[in-house]
Protein backbone atom coordinates (compact mmCIF):
# COMPACT_ATOMS: atom_id res chain seq x y z
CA UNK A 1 26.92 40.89 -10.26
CA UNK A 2 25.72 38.54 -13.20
CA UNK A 3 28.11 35.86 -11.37
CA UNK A 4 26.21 36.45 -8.16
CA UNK A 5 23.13 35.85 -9.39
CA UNK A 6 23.76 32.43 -11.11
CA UNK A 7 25.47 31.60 -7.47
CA UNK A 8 22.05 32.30 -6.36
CA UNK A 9 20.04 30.67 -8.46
CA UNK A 10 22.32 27.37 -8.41
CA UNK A 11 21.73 27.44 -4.03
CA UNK A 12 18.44 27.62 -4.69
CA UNK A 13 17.72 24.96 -7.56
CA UNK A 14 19.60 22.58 -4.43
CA UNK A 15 17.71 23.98 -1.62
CA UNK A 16 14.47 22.86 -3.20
CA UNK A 17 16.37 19.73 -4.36
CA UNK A 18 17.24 18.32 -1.26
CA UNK A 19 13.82 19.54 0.47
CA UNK A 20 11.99 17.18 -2.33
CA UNK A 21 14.38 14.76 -1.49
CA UNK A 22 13.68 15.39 2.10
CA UNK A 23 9.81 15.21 1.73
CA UNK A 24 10.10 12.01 -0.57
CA UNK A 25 12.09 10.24 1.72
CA UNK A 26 9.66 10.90 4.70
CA UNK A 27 6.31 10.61 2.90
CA UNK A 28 7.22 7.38 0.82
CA UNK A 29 9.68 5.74 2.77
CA UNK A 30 7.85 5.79 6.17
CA UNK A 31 9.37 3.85 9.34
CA UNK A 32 7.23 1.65 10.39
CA UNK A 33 6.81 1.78 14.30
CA UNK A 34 6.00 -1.21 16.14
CA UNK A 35 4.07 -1.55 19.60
CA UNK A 36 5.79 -3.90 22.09
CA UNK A 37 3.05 -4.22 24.20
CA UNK A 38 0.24 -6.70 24.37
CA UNK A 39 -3.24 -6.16 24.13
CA UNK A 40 -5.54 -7.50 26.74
CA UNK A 41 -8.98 -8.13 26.89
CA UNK A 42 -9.43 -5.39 28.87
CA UNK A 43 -8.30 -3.00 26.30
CA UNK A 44 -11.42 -2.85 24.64
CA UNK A 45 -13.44 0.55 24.95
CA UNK A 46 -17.21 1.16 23.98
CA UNK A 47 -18.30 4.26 23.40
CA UNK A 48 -19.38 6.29 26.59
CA UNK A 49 -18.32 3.41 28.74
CA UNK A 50 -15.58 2.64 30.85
CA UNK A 51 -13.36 -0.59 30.30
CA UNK A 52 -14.88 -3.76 30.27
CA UNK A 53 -13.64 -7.35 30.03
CA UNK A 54 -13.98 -7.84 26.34
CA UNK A 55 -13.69 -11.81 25.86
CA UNK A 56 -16.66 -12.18 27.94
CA UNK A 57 -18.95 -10.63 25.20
CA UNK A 58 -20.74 -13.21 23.78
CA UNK A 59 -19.89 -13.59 20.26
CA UNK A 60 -22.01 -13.87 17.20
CA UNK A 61 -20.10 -17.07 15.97
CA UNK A 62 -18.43 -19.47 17.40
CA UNK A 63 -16.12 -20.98 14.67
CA UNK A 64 -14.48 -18.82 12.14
CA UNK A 65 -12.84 -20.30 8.76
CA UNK A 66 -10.68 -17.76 6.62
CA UNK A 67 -9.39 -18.45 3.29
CA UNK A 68 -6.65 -16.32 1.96
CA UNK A 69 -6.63 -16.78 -1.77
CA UNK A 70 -3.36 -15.19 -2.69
CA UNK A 71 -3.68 -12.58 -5.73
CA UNK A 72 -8.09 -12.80 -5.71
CA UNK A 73 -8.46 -10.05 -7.53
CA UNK A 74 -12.18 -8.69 -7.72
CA UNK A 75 -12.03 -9.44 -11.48
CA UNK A 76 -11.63 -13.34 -10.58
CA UNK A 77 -14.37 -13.29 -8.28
CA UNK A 78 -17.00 -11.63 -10.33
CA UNK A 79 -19.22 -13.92 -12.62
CA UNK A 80 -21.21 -12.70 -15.31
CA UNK A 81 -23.44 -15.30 -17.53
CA UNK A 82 -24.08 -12.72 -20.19
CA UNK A 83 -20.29 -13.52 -21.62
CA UNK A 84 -20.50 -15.93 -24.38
CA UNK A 85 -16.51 -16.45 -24.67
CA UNK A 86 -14.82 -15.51 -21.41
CA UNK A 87 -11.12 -14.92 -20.81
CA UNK A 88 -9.14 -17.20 -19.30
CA UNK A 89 -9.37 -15.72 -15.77
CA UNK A 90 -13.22 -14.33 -15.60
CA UNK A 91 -16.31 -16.61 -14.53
CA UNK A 92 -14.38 -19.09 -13.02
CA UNK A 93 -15.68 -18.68 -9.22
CA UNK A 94 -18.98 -18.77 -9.85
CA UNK A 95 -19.48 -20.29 -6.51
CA UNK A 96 -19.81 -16.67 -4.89
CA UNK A 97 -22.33 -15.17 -6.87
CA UNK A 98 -24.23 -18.34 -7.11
CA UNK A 99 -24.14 -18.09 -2.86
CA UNK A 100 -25.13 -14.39 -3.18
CA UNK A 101 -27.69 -14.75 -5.40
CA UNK A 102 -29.52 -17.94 -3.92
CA UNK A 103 -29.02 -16.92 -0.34
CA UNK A 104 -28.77 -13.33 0.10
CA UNK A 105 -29.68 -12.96 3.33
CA UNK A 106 -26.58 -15.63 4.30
CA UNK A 107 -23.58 -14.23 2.30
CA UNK A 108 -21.79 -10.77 0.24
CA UNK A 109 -19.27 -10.45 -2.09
CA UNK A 110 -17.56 -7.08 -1.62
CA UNK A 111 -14.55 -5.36 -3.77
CA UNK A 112 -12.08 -4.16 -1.22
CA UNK A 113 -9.26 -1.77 -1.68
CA UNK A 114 -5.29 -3.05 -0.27
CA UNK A 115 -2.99 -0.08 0.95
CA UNK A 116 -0.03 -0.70 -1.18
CA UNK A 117 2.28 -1.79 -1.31
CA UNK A 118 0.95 -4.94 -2.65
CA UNK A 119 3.05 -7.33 -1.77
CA UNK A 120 2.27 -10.69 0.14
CA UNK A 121 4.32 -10.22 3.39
CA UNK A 122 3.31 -6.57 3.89
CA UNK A 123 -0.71 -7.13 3.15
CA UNK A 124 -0.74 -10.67 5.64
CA UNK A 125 1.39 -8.02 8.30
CA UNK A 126 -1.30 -6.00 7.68
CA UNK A 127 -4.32 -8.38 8.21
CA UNK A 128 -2.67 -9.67 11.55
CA UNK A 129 -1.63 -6.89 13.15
CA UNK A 130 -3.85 -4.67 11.93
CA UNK A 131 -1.37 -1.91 11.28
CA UNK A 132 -0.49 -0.30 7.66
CA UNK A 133 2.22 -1.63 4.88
CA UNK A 134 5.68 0.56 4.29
CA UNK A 135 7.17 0.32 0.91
CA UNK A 136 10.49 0.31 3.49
CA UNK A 137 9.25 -3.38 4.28
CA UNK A 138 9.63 -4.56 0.56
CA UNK A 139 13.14 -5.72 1.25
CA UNK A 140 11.84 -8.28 3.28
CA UNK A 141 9.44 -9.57 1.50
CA UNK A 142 11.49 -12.95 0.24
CA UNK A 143 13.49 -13.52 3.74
CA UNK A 144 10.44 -12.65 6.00
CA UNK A 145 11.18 -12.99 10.05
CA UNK A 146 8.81 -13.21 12.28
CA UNK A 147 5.89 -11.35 13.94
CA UNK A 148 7.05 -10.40 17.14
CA UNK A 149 4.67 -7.51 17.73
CA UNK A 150 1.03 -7.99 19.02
CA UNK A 151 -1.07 -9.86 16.57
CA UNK A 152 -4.33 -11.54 15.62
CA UNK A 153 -2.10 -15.35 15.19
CA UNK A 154 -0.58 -14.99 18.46
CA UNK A 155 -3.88 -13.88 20.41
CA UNK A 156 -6.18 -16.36 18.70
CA UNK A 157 -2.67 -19.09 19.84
CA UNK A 158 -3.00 -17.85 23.36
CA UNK A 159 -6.79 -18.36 23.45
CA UNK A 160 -6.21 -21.67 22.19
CA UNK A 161 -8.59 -20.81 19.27
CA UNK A 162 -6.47 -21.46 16.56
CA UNK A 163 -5.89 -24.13 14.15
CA UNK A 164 -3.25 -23.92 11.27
CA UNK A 165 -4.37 -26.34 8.68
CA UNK A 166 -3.21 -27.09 5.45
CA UNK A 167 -6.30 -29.60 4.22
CA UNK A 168 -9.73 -28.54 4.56
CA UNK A 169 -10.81 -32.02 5.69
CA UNK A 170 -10.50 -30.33 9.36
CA UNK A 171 -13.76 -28.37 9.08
CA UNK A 172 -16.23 -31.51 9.05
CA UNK A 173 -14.46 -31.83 12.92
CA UNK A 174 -15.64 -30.57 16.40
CA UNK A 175 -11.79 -29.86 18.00
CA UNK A 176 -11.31 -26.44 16.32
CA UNK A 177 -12.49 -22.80 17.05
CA UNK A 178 -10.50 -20.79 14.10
CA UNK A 179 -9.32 -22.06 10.84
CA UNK A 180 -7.03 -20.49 8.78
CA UNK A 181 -5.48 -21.41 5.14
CA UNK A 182 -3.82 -19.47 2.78
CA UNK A 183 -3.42 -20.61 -1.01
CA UNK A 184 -0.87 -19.79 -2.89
CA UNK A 185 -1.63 -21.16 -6.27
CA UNK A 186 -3.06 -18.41 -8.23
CA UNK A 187 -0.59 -15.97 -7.46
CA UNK A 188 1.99 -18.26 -8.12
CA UNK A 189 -0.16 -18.78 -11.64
CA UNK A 190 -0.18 -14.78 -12.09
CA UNK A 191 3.75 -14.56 -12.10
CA UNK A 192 4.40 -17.12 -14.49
CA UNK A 193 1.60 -17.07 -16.79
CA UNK A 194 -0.21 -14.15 -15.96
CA UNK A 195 -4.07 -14.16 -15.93
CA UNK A 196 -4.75 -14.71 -19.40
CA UNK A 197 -3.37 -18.00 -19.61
CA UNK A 198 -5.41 -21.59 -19.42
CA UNK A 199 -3.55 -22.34 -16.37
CA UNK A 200 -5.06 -19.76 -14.53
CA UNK A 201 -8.39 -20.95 -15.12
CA UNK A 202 -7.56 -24.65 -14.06
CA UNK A 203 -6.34 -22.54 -10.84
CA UNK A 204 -9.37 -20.71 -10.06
CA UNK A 205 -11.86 -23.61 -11.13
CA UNK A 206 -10.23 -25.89 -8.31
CA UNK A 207 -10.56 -23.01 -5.66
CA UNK A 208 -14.02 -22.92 -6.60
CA UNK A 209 -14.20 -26.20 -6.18
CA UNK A 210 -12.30 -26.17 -2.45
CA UNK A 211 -14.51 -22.94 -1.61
CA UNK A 212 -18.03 -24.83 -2.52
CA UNK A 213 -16.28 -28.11 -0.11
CA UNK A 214 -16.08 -25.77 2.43
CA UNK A 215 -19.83 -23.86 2.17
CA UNK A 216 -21.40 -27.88 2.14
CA UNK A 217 -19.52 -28.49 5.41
CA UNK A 218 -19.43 -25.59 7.66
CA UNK A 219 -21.91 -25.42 10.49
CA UNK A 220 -24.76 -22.82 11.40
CA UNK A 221 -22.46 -21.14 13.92
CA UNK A 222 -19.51 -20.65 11.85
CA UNK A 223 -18.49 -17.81 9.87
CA UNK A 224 -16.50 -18.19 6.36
CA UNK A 225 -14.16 -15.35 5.19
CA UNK A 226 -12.65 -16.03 1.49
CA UNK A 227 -10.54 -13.16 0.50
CA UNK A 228 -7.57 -11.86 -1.54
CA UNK A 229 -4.92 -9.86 -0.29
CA UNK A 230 -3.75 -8.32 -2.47
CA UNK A 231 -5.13 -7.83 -6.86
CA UNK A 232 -2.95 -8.29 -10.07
CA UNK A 233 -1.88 -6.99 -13.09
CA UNK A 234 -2.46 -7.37 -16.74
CA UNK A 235 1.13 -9.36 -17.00
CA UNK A 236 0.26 -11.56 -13.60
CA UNK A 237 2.75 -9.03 -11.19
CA UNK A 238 1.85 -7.23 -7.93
CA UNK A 239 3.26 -4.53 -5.36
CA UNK A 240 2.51 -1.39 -6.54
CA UNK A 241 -0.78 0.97 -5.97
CA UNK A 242 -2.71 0.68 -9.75
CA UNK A 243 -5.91 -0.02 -9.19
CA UNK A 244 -6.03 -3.81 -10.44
CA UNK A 245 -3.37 -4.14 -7.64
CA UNK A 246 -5.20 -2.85 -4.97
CA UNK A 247 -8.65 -4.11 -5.88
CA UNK A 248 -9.13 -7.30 -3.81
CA UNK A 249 -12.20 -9.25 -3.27
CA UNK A 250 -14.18 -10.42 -0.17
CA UNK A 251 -16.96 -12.87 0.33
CA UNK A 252 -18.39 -13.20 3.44
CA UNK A 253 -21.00 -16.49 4.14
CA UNK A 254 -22.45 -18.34 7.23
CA UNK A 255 -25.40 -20.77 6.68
CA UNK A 256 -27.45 -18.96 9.07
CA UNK A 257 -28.83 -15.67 8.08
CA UNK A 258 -26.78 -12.64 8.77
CA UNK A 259 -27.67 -9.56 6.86
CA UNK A 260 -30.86 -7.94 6.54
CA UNK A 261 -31.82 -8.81 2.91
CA UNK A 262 -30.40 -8.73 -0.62
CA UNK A 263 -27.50 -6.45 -1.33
């Protein structure tokens, strides 16, 4: 009797074993599911209305420039004069709350929060697609193929809207509709000096430097997007779902007015 109760207790100690292992495996490691189909511009519903031919609709801009600083943490972006003998890393940018604070009704600076995991190929899947990161996808994050579900590149590509452009020098020009860059450099700065580290603030004093180029040149019809994908830890590393991983920032500027009033 005393035997058959250990018997039980042992089947039951692995039932609820493998049913943690079970609900692990499905909740953490999720498949991610891709659409093979193409959106059109017809694919676009408004509420209480039928479909309409979406690339017709006026837009509010006509040009577009996004920079993707790699590892822009909200911490970088933030600037406070009060701070006599800043860290390496803080009050570097102070180009965007200079552009807040002078023109309010013409930029933002908003903290956003990245679904982990918080690694570079997963969060840029995630801007161009639209869809959300797997921890599954991690594996591929150093031998990256290519997009071959619908996304934002390829649309923008078929539209001929899009220019790929690794100097800025292309925004004082006429022939472009969308420009997109991506910078590397301060991420790369995070993993080998992390962010307390002089380097890093030689880093993120010459993207201020490209993101104030860009604000003297772009036009009154064009939108700028600066934004991270992704934040950083203490010791410069990135991929997990802590807070100063997650914690991205975005700043948002057009040299017309856009929002109401101040923030």
């Amino acid at each position: 009797m005393k035997g058959l109760t250990v018997l039980s207790l042992l089947l039951w100690l692995c039932a609820a074993y493998f049913v943690g292992i079970y609900l692990f495996v499905g909740g953490f490691l999720l498949v991610r599911l891709e659409v093979n189909r193409t959106s059109t511009c017809e694919d676009v519903l408004q509420p209480g209305e039928g479909p309409r031919d979406f690339c017709q609709t006026q837009p509010r801009f006509r040009k577009a420039v996004v920079l993707i600083v790699d590892a822009l943490k909200i911490d970088f972006a933030r600037f406070d004069p009060t701070r006599t003998t800043p860290r390496p890393y803080e009050n570097k940018l102070p180009v965007l709350e200079e552009t807040v604070s002078s023109r309010p009704t013409q930029s933002r600076l908003y903290p956003f929060r990245a679904d982990p995991p918080t690694t570079t190929m997963q969060r840029i899947k995630g801007f161009t697609t639209g869809s959300l990161p797997t921890f599954v996808d991690v594996g591929n994050n150093f031998a990256s193929s290519a997009i071959l579900e619908d996304n934002l590149i390829h649309q923008l590509g078929q539209m001929a809207l899009l220019s790929m452009c690794l100097f800025l020098l292309a925004v004082v020009g006429d022939d472009w509709d969308v420009l997109v860059a991506h910078f590397l450099g301060v991420d790369h700065c995070g993993h080998r000096f992390g962010p307390d580290h002089p380097a890093m603030a030689d880093k993120l004093t010459q993207m201020d430097g490209v993101i104030r180029s860009v604000i003297d040149r772009v036009q009154n019809d064009t939108l700028l997007v600066v934004m991270g994908d992704h934040g950083m830890t203490d010791t410069g590393d990135h991929g997990g779902e802590s807070q100063k991983e997650t914690d991205a920032a975005l700043f948002l500027y057009s040299p017309s007015p856009v929002f109401p009033g101040p923030p």
